[in-house]
PDB file of N, CA and C in Angstrom:
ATOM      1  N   UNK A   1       6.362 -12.768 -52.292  1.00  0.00           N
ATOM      2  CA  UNK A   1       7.390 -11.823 -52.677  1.00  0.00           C
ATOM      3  C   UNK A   1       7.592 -10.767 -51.594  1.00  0.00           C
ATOM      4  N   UNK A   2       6.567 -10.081 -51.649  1.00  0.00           N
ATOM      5  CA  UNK A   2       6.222  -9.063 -50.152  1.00  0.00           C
ATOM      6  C   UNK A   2       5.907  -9.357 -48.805  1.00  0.00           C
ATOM      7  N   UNK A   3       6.686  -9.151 -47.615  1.00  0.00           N
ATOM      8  CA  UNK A   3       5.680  -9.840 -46.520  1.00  0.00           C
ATOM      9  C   UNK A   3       4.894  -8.593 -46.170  1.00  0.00           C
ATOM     10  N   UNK A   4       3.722  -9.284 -45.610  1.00  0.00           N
ATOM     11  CA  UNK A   4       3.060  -7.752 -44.652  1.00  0.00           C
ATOM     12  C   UNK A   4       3.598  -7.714 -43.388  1.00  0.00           C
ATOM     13  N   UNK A   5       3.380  -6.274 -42.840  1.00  0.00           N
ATOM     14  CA  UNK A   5       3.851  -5.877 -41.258  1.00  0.00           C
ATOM     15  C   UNK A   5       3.372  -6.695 -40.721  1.00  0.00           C
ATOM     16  N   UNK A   6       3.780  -7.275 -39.487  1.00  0.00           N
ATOM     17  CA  UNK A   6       3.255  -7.895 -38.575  1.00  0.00           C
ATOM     18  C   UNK A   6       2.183  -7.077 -37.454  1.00  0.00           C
ATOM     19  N   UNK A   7       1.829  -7.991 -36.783  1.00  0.00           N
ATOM     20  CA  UNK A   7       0.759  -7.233 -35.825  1.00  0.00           C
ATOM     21  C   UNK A   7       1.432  -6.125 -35.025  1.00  0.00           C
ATOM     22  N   UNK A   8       0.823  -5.243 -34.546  1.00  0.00           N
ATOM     23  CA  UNK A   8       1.012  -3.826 -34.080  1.00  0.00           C
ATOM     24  C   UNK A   8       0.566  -4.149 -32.125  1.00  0.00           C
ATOM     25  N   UNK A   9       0.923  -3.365 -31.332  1.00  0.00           N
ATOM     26  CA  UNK A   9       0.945  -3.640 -30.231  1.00  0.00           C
ATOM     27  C   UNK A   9      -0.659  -3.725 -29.852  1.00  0.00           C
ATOM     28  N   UNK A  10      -1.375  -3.805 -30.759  1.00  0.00           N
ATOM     29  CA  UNK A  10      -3.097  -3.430 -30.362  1.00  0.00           C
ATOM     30  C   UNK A  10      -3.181  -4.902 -31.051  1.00  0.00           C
ATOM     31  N   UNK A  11      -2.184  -6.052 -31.579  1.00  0.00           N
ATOM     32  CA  UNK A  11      -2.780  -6.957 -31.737  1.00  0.00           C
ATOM     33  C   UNK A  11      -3.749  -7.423 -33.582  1.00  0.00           C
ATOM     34  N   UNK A  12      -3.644  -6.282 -33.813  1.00  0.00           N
ATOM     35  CA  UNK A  12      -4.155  -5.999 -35.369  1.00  0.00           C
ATOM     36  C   UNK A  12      -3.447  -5.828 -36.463  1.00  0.00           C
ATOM     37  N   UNK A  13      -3.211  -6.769 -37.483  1.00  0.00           N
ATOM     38  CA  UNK A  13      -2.667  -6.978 -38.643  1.00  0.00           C
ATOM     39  C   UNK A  13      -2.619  -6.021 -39.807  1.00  0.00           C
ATOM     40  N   UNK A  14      -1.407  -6.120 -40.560  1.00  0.00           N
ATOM     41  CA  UNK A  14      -2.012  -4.610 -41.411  1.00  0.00           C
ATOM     42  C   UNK A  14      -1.469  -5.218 -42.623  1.00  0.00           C
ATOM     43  N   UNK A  15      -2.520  -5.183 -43.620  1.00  0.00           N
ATOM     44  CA  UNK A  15      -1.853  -5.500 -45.105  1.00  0.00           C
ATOM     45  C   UNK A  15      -0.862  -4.914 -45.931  1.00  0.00           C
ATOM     46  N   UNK A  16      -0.406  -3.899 -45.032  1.00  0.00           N
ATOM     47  CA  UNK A  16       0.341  -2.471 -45.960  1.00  0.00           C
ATOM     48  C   UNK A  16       2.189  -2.996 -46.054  1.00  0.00           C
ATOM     49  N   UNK A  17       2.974  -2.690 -46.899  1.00  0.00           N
ATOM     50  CA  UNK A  17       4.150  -3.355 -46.404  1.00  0.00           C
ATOM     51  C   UNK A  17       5.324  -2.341 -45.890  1.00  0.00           C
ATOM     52  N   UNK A  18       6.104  -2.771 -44.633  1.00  0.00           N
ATOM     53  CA  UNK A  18       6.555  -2.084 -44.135  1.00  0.00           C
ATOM     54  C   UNK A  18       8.346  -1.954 -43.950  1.00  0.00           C
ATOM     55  N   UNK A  19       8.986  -1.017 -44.006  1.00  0.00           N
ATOM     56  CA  UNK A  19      10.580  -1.317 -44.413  1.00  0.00           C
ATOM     57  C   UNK A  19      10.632  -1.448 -45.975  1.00  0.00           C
ATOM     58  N   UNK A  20       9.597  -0.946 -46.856  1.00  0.00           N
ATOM     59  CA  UNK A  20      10.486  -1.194 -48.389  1.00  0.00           C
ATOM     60  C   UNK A  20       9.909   0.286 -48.838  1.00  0.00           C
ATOM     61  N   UNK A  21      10.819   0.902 -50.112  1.00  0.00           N
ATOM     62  CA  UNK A  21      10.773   1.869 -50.346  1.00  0.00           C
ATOM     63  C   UNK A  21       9.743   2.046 -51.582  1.00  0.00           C
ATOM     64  N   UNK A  22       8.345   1.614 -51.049  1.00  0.00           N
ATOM     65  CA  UNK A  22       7.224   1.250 -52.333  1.00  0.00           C
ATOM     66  C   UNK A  22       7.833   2.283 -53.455  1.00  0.00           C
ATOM     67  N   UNK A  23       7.816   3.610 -53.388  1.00  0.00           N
ATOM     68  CA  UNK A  23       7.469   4.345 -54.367  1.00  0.00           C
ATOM     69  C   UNK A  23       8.887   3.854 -54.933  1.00  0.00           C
ATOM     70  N   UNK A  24      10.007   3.433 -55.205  1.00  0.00           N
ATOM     71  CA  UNK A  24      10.953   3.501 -55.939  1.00  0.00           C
ATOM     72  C   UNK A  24      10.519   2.286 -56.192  1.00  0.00           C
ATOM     73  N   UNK A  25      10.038   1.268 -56.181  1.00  0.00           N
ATOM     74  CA  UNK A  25       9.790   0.017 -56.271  1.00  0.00           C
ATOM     75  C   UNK A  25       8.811  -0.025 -57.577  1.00  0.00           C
ATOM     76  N   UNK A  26       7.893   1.067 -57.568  1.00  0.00           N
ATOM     77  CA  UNK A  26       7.057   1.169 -58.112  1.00  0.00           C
ATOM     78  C   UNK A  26       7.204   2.185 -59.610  1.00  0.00           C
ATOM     79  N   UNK A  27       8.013   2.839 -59.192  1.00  0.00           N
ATOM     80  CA  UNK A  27       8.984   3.414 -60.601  1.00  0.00           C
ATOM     81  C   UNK A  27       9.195   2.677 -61.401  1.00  0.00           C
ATOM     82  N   UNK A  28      10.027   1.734 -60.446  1.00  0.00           N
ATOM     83  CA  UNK A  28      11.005   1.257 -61.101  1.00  0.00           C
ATOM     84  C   UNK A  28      10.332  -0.214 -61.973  1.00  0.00           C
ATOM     85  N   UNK A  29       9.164  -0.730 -61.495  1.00  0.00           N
ATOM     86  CA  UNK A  29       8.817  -1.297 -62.398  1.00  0.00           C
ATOM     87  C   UNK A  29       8.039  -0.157 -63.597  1.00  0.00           C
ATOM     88  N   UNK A  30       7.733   0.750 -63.111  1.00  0.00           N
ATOM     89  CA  UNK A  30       6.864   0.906 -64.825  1.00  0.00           C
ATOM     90  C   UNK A  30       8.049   1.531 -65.364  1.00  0.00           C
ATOM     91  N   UNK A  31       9.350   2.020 -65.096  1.00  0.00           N
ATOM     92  CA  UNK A  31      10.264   2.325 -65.993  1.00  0.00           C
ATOM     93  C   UNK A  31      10.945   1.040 -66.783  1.00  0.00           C
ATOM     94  N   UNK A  32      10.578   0.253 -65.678  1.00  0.00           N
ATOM     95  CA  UNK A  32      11.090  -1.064 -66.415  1.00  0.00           C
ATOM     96  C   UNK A  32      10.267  -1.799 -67.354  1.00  0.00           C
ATOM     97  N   UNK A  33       8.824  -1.724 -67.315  1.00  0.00           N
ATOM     98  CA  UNK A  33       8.349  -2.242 -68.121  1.00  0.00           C
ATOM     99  C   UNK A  33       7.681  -1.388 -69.375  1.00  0.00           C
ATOM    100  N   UNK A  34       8.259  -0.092 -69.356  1.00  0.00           N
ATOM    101  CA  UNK A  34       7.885   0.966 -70.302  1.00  0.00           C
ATOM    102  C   UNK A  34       6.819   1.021 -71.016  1.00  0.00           C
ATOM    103  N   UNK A  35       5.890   0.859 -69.932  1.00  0.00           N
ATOM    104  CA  UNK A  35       4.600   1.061 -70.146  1.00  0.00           C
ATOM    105  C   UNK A  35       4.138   2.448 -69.689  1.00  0.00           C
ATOM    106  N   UNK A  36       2.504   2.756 -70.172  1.00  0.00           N
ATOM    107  CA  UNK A  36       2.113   4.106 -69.422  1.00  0.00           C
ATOM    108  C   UNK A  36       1.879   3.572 -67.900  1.00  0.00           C
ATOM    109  N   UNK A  37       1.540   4.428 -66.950  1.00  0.00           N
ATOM    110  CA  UNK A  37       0.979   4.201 -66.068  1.00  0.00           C
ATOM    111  C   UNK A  37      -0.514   3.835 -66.126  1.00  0.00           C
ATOM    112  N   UNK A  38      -1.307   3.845 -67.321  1.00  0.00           N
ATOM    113  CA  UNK A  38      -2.931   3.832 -67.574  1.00  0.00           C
ATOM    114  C   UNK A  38      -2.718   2.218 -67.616  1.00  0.00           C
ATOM    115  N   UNK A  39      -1.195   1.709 -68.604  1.00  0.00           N
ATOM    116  CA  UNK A  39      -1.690   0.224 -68.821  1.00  0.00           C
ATOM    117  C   UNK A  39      -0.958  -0.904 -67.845  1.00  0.00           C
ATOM    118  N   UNK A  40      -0.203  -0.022 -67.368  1.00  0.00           N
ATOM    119  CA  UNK A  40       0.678  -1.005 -65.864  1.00  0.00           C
ATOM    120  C   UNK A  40      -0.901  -0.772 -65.252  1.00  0.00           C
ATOM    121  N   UNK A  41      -1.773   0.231 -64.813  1.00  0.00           N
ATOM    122  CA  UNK A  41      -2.639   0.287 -63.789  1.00  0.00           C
ATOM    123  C   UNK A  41      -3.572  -1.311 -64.238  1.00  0.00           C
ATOM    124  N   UNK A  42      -3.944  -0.428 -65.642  1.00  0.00           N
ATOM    125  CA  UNK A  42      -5.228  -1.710 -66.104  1.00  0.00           C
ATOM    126  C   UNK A  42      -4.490  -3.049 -66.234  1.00  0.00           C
ATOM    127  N   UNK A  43      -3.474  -3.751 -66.581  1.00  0.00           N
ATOM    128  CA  UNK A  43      -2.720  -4.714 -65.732  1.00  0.00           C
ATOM    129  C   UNK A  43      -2.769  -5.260 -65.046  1.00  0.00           C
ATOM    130  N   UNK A  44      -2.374  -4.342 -63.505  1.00  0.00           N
ATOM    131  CA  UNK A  44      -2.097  -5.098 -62.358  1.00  0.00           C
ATOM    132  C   UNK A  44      -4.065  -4.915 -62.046  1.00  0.00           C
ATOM    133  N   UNK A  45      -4.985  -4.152 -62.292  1.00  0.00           N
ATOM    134  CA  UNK A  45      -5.896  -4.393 -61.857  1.00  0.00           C
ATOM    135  C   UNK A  45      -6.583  -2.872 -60.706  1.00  0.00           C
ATOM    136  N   UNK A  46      -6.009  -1.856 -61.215  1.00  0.00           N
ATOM    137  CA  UNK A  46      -6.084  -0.890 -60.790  1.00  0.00           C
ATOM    138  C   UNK A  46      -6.388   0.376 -61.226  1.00  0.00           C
ATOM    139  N   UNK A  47      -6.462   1.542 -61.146  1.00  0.00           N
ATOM    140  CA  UNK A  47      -6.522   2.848 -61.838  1.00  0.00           C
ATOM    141  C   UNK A  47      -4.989   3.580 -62.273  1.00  0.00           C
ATOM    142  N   UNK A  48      -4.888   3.970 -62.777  1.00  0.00           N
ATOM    143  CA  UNK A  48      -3.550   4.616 -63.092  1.00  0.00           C
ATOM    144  C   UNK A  48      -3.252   6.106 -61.968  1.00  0.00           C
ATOM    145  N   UNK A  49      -4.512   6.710 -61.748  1.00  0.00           N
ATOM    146  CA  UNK A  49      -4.407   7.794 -61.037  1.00  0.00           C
ATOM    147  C   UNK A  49      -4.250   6.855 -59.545  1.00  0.00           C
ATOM    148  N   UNK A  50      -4.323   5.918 -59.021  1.00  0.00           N
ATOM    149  CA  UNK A  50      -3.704   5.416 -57.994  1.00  0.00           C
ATOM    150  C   UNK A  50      -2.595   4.938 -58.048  1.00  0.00           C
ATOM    151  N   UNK A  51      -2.253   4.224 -59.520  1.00  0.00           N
ATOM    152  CA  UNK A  51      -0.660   3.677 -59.397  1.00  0.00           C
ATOM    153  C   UNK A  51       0.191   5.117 -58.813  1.00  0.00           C
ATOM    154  N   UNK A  52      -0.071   6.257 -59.901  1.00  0.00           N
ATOM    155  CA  UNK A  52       1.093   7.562 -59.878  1.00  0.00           C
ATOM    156  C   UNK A  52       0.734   7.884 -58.286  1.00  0.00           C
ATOM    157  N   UNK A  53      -0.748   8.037 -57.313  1.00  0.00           N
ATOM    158  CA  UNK A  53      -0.593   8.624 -56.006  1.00  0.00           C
ATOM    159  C   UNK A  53       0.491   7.725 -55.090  1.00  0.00           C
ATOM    160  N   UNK A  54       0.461   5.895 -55.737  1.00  0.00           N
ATOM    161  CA  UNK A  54       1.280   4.949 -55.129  1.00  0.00           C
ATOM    162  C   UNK A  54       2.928   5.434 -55.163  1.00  0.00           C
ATOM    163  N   UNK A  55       2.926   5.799 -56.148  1.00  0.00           N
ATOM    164  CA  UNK A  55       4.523   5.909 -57.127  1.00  0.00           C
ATOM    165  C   UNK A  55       4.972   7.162 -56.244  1.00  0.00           C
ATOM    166  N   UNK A  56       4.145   8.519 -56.043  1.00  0.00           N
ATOM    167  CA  UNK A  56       4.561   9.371 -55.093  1.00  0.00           C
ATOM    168  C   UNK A  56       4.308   9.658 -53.640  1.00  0.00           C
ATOM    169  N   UNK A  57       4.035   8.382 -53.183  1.00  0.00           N
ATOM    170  CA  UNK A  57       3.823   8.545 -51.413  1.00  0.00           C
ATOM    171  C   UNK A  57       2.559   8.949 -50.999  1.00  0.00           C
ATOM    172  N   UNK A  58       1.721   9.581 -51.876  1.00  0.00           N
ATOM    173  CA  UNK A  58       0.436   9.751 -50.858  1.00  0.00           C
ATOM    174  C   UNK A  58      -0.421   8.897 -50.774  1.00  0.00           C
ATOM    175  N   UNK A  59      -0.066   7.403 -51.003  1.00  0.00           N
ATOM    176  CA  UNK A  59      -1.153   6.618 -50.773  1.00  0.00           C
ATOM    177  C   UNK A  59      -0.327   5.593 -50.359  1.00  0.00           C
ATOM    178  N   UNK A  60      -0.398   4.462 -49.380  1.00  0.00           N
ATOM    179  CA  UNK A  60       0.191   3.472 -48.919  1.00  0.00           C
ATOM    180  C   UNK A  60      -0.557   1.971 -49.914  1.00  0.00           C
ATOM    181  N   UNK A  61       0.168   1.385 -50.678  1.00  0.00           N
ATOM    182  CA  UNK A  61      -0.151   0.442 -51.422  1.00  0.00           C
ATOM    183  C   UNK A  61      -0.440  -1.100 -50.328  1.00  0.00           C
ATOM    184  N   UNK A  62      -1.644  -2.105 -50.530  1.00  0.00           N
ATOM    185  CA  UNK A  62      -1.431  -3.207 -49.728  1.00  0.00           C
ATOM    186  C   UNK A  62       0.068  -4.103 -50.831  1.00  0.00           C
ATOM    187  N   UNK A  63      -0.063  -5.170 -49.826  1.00  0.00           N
ATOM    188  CA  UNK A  63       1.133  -6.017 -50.227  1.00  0.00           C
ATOM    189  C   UNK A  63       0.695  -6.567 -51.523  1.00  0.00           C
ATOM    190  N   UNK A  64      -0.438  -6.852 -51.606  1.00  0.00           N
ATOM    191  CA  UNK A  64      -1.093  -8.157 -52.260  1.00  0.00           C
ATOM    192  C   UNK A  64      -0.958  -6.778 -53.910  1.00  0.00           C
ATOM    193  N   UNK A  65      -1.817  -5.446 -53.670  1.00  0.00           N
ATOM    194  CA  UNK A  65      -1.439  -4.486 -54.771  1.00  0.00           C
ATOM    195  C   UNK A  65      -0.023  -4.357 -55.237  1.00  0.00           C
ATOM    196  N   UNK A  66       0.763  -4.392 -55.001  1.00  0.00           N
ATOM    197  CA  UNK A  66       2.475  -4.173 -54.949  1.00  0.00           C
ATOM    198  C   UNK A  66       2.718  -5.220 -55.529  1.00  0.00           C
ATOM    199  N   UNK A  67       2.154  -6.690 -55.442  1.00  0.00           N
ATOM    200  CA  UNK A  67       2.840  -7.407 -56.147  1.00  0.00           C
ATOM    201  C   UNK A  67       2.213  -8.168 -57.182  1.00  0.00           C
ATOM    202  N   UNK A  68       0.845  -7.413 -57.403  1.00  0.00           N
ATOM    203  CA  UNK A  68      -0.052  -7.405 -58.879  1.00  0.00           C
ATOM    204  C   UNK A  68       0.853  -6.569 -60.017  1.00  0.00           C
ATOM    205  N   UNK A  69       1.124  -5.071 -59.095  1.00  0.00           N
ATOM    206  CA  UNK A  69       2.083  -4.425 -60.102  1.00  0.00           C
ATOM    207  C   UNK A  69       3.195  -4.922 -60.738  1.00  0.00           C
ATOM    208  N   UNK A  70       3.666  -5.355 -59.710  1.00  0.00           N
ATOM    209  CA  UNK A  70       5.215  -6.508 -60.027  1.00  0.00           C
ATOM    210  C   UNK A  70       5.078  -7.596 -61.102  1.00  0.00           C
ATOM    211  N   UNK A  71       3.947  -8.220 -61.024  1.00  0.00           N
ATOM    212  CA  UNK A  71       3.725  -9.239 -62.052  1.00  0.00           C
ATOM    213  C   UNK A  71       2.840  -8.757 -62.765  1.00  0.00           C
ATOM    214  N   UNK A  72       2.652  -8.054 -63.062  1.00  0.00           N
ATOM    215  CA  UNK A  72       2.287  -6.932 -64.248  1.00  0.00           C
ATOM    216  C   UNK A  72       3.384  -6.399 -65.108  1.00  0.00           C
ATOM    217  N   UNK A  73       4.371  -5.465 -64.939  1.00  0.00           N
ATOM    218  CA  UNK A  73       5.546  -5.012 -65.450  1.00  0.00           C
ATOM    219  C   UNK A  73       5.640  -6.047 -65.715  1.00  0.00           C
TER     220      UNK A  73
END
């Protein structure tokens, strides 16, 4: 569903995904699946106090997390 960034000029791969606007992505599924954030978290396999740091930018989500959430909602 997600690709990851490709390698960086040092040659090193990064799981994080790059060019998409996670945090609206990430709204927008738990608005869509009108759940709390406690049970989208326990769901996709996560904490809820990381989904909401995901949902507002201070934490960079990997690809593989992003699309646990996705098939979670």
């Amino acid at each position: 569903m997600f690709q990851s960034a490709a390698a960086g000029a040092d040659g090193i791969e990064s799981d994080t995904i790059a060019d998409v606007d996670i945090e609206s992505v990430l709204q927008s599924m738990h608005s869509r699946a009108d759940l709390s954030w406690r049970v989208l978290g326990a769901r996709a396999g996560t904490s809820h106090a990381t989904l909401v740091a995901y949902a507002h930018g201070r934490v960079s989500p990997t690809a593989d997390t992003v699309e646990r959430v996705v098939h979670a909602a």
